[in-house]
N, C-alpha and C. Protein backbone atom coordinates (compact mmCIF):
# COMPACT_ATOMS: atom_id res chain seq x y z
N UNK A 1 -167.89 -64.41 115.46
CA UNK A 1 -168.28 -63.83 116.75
C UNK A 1 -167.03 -63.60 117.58
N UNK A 2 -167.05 -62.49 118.16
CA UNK A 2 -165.77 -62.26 119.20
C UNK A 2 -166.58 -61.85 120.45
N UNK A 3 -166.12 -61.69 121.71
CA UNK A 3 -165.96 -61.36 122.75
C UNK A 3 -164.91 -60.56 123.77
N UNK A 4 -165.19 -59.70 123.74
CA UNK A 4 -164.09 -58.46 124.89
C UNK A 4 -164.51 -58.21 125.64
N UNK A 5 -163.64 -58.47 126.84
CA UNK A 5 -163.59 -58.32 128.15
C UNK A 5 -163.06 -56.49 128.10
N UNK A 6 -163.61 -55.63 129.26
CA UNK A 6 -163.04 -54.58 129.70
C UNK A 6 -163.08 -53.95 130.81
N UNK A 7 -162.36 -52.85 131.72
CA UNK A 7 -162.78 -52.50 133.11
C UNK A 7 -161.67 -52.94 134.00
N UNK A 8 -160.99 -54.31 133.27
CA UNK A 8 -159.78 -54.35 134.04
C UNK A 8 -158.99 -53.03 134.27
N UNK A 9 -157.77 -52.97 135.56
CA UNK A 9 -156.76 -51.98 136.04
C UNK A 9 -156.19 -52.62 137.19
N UNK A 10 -155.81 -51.76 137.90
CA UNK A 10 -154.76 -51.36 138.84
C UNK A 10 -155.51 -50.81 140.56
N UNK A 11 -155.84 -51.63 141.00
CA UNK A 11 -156.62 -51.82 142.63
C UNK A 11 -156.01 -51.84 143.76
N UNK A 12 -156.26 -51.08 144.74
CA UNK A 12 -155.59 -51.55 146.04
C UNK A 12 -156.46 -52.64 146.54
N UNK A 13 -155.72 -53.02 147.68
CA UNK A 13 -156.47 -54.72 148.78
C UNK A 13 -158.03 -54.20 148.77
N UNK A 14 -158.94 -55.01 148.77
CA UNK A 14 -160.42 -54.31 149.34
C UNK A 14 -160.81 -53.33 148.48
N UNK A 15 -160.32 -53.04 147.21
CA UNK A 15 -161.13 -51.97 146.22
C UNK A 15 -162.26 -53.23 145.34
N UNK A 16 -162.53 -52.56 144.52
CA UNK A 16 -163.68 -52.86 143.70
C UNK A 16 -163.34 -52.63 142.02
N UNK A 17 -163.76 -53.39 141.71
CA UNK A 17 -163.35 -53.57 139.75
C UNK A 17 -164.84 -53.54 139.30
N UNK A 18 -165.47 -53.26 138.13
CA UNK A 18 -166.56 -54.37 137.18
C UNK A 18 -165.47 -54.47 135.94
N UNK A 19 -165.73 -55.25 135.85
CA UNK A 19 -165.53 -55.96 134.24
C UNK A 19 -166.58 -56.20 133.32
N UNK A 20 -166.31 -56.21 132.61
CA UNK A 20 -167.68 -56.29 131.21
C UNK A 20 -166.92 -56.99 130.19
N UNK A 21 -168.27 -57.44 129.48
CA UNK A 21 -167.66 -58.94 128.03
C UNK A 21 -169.15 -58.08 127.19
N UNK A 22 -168.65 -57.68 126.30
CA UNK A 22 -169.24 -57.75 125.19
C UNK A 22 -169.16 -57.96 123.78
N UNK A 23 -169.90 -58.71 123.18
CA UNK A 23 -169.80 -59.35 122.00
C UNK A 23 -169.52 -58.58 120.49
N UNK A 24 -169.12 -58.70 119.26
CA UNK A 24 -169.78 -58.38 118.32
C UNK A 24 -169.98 -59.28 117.25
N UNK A 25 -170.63 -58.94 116.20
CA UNK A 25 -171.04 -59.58 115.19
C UNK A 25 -171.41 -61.18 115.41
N UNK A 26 -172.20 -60.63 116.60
CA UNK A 26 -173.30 -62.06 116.84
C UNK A 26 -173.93 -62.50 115.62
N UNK A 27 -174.05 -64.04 115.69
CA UNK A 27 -175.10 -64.63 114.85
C UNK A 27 -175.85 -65.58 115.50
N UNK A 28 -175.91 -65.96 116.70
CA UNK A 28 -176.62 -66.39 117.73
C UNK A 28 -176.95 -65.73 118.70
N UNK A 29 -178.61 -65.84 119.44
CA UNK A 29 -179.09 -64.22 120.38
C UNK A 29 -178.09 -64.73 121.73
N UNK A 30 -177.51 -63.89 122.19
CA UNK A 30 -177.21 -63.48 123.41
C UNK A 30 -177.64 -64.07 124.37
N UNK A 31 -178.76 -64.04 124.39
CA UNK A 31 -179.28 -64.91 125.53
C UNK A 31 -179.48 -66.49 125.54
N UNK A 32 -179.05 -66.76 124.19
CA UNK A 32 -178.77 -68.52 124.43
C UNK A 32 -177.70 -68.84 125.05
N UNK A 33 -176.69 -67.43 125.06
CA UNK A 33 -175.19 -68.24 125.32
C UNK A 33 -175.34 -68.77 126.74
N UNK A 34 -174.65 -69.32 127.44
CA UNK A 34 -174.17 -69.77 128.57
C UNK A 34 -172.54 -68.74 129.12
N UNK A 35 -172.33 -67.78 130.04
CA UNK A 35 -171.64 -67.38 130.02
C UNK A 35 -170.87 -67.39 130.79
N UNK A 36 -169.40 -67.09 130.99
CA UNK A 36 -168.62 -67.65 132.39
C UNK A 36 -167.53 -66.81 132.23
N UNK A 37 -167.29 -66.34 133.51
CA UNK A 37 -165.89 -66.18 133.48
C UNK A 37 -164.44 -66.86 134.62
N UNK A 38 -163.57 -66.66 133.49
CA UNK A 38 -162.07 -67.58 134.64
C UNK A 38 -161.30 -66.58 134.11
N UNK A 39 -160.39 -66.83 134.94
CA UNK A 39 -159.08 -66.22 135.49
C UNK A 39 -157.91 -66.48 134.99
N UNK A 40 -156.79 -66.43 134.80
CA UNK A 40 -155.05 -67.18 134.73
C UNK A 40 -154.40 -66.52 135.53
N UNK A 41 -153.97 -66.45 136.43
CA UNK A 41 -152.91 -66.15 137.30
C UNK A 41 -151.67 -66.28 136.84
N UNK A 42 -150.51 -64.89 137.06
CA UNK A 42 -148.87 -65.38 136.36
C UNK A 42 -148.40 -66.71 137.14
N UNK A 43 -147.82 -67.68 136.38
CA UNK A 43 -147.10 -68.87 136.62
C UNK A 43 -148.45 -69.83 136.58
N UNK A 44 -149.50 -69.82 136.44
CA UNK A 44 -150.87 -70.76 136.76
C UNK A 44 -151.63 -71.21 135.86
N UNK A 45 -152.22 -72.10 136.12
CA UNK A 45 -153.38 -72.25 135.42
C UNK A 45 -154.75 -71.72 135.15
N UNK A 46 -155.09 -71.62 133.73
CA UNK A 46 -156.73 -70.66 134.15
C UNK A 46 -157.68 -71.45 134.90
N UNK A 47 -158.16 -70.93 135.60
CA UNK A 47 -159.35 -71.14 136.83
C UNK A 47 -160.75 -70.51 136.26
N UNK A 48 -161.77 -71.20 136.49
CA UNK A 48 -163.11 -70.92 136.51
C UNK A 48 -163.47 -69.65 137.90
N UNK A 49 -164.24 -69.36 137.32
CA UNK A 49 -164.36 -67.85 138.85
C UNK A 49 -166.24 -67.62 138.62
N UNK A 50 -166.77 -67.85 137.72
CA UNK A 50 -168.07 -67.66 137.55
C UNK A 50 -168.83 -67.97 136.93
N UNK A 51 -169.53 -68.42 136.62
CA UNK A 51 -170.92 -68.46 135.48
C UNK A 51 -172.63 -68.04 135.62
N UNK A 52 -172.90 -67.77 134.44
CA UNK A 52 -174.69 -67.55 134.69
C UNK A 52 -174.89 -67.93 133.39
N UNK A 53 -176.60 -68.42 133.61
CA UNK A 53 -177.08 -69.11 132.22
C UNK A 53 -177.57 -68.03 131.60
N UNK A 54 -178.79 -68.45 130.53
CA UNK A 54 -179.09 -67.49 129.52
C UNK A 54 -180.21 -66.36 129.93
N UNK A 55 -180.94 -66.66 130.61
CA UNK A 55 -181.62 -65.48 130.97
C UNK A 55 -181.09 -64.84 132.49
N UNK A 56 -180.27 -65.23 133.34
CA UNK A 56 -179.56 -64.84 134.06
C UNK A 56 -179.73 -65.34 135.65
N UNK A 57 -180.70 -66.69 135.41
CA UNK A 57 -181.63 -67.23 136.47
C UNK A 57 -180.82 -67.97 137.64
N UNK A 58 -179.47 -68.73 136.82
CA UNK A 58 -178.54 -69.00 137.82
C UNK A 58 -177.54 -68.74 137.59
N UNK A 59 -176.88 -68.86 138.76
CA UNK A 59 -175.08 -68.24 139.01
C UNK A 59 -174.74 -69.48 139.66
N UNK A 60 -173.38 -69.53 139.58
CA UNK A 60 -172.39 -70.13 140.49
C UNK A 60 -171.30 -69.50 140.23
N UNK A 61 -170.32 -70.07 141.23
CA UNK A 61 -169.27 -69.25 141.88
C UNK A 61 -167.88 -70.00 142.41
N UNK A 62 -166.81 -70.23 141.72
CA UNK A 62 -166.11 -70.79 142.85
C UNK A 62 -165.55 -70.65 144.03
N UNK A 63 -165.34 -71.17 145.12
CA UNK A 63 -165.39 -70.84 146.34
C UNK A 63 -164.70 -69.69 147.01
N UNK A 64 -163.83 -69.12 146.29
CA UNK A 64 -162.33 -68.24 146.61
C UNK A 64 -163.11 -66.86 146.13
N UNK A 65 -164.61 -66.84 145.59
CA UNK A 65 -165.31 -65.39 144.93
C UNK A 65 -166.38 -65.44 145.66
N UNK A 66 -166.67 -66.37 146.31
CA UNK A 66 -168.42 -66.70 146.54
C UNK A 66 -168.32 -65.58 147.98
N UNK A 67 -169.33 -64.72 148.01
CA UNK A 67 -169.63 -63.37 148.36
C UNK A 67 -168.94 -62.25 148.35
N UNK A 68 -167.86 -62.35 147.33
CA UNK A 68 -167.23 -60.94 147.04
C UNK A 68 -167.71 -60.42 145.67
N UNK A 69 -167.34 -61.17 144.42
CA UNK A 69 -167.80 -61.37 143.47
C UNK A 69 -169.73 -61.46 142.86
N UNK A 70 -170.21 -60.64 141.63
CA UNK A 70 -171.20 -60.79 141.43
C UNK A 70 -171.02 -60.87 139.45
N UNK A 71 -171.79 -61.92 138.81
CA UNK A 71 -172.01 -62.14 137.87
C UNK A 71 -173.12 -61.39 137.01
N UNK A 72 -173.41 -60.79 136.39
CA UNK A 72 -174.85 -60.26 135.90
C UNK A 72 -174.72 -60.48 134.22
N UNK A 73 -175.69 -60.88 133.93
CA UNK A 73 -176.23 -59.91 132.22
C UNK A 73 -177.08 -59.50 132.09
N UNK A 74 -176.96 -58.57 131.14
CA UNK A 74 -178.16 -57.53 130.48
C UNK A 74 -178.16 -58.41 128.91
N UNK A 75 -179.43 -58.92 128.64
CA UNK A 75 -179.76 -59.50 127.17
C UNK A 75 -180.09 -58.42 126.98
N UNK A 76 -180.89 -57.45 126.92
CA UNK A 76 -180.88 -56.16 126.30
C UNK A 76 -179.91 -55.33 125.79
N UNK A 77 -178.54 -55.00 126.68
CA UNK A 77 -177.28 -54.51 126.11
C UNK A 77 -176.70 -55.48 125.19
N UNK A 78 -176.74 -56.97 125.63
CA UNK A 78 -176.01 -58.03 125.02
C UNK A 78 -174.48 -57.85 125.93
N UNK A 79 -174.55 -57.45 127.32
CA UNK A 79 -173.16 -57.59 127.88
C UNK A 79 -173.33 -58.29 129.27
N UNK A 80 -172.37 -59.05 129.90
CA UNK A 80 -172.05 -59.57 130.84
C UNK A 80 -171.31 -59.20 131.55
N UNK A 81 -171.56 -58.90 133.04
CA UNK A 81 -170.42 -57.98 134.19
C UNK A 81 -169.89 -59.18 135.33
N UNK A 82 -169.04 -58.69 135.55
CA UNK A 82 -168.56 -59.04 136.74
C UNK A 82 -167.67 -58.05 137.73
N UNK A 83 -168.82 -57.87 138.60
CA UNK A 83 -168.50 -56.58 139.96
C UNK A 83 -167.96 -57.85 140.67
N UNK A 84 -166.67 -57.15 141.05
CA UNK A 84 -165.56 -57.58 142.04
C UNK A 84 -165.49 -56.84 143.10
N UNK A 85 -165.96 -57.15 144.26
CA UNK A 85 -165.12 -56.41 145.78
C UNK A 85 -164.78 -56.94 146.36
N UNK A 86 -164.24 -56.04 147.48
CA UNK A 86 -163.36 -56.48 148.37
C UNK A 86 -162.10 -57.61 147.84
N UNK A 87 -161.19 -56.91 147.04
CA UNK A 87 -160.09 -57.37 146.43
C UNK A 87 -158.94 -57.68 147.04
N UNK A 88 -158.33 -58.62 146.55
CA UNK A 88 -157.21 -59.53 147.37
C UNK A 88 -156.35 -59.56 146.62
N UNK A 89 -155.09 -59.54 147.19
CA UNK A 89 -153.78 -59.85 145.76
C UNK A 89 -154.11 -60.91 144.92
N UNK A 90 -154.45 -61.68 145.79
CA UNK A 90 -154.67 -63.24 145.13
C UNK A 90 -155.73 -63.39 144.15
N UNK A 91 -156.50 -61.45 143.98
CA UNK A 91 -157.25 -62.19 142.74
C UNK A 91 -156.43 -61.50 141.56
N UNK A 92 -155.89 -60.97 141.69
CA UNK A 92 -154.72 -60.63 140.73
C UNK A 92 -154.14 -61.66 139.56
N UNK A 93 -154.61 -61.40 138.17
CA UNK A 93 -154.91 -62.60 137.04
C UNK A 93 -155.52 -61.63 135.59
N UNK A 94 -155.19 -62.24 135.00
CA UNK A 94 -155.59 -61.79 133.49
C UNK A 94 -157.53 -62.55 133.42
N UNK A 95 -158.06 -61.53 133.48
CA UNK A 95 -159.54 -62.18 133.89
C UNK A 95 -160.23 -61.93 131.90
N UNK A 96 -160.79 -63.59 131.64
CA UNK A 96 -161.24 -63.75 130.06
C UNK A 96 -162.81 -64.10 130.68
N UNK A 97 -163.76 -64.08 129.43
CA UNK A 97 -164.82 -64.63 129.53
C UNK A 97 -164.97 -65.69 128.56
N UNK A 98 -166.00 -66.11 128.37
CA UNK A 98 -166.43 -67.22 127.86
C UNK A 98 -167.59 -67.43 127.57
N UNK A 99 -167.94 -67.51 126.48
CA UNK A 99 -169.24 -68.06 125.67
C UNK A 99 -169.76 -69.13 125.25
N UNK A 100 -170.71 -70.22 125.59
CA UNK A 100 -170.82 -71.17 125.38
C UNK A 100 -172.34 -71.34 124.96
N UNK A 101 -172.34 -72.17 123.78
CA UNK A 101 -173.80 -72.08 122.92
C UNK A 101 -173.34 -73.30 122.06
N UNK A 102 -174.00 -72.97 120.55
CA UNK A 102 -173.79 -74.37 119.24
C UNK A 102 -171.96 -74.46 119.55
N UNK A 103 -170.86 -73.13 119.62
CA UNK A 103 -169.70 -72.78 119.74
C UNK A 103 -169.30 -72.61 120.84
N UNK A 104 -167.89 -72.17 121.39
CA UNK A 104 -167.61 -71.60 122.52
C UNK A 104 -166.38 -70.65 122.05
N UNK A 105 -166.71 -69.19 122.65
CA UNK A 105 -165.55 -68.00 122.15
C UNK A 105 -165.31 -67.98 123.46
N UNK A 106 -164.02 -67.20 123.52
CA UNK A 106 -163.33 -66.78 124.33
C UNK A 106 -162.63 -65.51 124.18
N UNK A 107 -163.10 -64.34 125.06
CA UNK A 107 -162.49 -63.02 124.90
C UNK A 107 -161.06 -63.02 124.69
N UNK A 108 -160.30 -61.81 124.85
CA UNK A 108 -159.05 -62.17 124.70
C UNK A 108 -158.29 -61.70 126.02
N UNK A 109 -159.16 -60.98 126.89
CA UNK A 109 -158.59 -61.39 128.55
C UNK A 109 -158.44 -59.30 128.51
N UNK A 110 -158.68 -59.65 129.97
CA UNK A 110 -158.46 -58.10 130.39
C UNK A 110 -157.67 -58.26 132.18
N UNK A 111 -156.61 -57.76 132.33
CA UNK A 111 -155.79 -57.69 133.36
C UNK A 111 -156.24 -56.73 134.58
N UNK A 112 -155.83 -57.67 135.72
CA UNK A 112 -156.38 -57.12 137.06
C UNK A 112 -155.24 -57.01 137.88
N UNK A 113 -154.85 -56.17 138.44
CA UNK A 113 -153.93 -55.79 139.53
C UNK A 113 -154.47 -55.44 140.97
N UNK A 114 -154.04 -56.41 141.73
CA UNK A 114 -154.21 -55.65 143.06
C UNK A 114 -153.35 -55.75 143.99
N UNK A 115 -152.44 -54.52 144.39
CA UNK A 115 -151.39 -54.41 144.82
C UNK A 115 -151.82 -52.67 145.83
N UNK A 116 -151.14 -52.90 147.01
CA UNK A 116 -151.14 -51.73 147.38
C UNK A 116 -149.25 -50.88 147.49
């Protein structure tokens, strides 16, 4: 099973991103996973930034996203988004997702710039 992140680019302050994680060659449904995404910032450590469970019933958020940021999945597509607004340098980070079920994958990261 793999996971790719995509949608990352190049943002001014206060623009808007989605990102998307989608899977292939699942062998577990989609909607068991547990899904999340974090961050790494250059010089930093990766940070947690989101999660939602399997049918999409709860979210959380860590505090530095909580009302800019929105988490979603579609079990029907089999993909997971994350709409970003109102953007800050500071969210500027190589943004991965994360899959968590019997395993846990990890995309291989998609890069966010926000610079004006």
């Amino acid at each position: 099973v793999q996971f790719a992140e995509s949608g990352g680019g190049l943002v001014q302050p206060g623009g808007s991103l989605r990102l998307s994680c989608v899977p292939s060659r699942l062998t577990w449904p989609f909607n068991r996973y547990h899904l999340n995404w974090f961050r790494q910032a250059p010089g930093k450590e990766r940070e947690f930034v989101a999660a939602i469970n399997g049918d999409g019933s709860h979210v959380n958020y860590t505090d530095s996203v909580q009302g800019r940021f929105t988490i979603s999945r579609d079990n029907v597509k089999n993909t997971m988004y994350l709409q970003m607004d109102r953007l800050t340098p500071e969210d500027t980070a190589v943004y991965y997702c994360k899959a968590s079920g019997a395993m846990s994958f990890w995309g291989q990261g998609t890069s966010v710039t926000v610079t004006s």
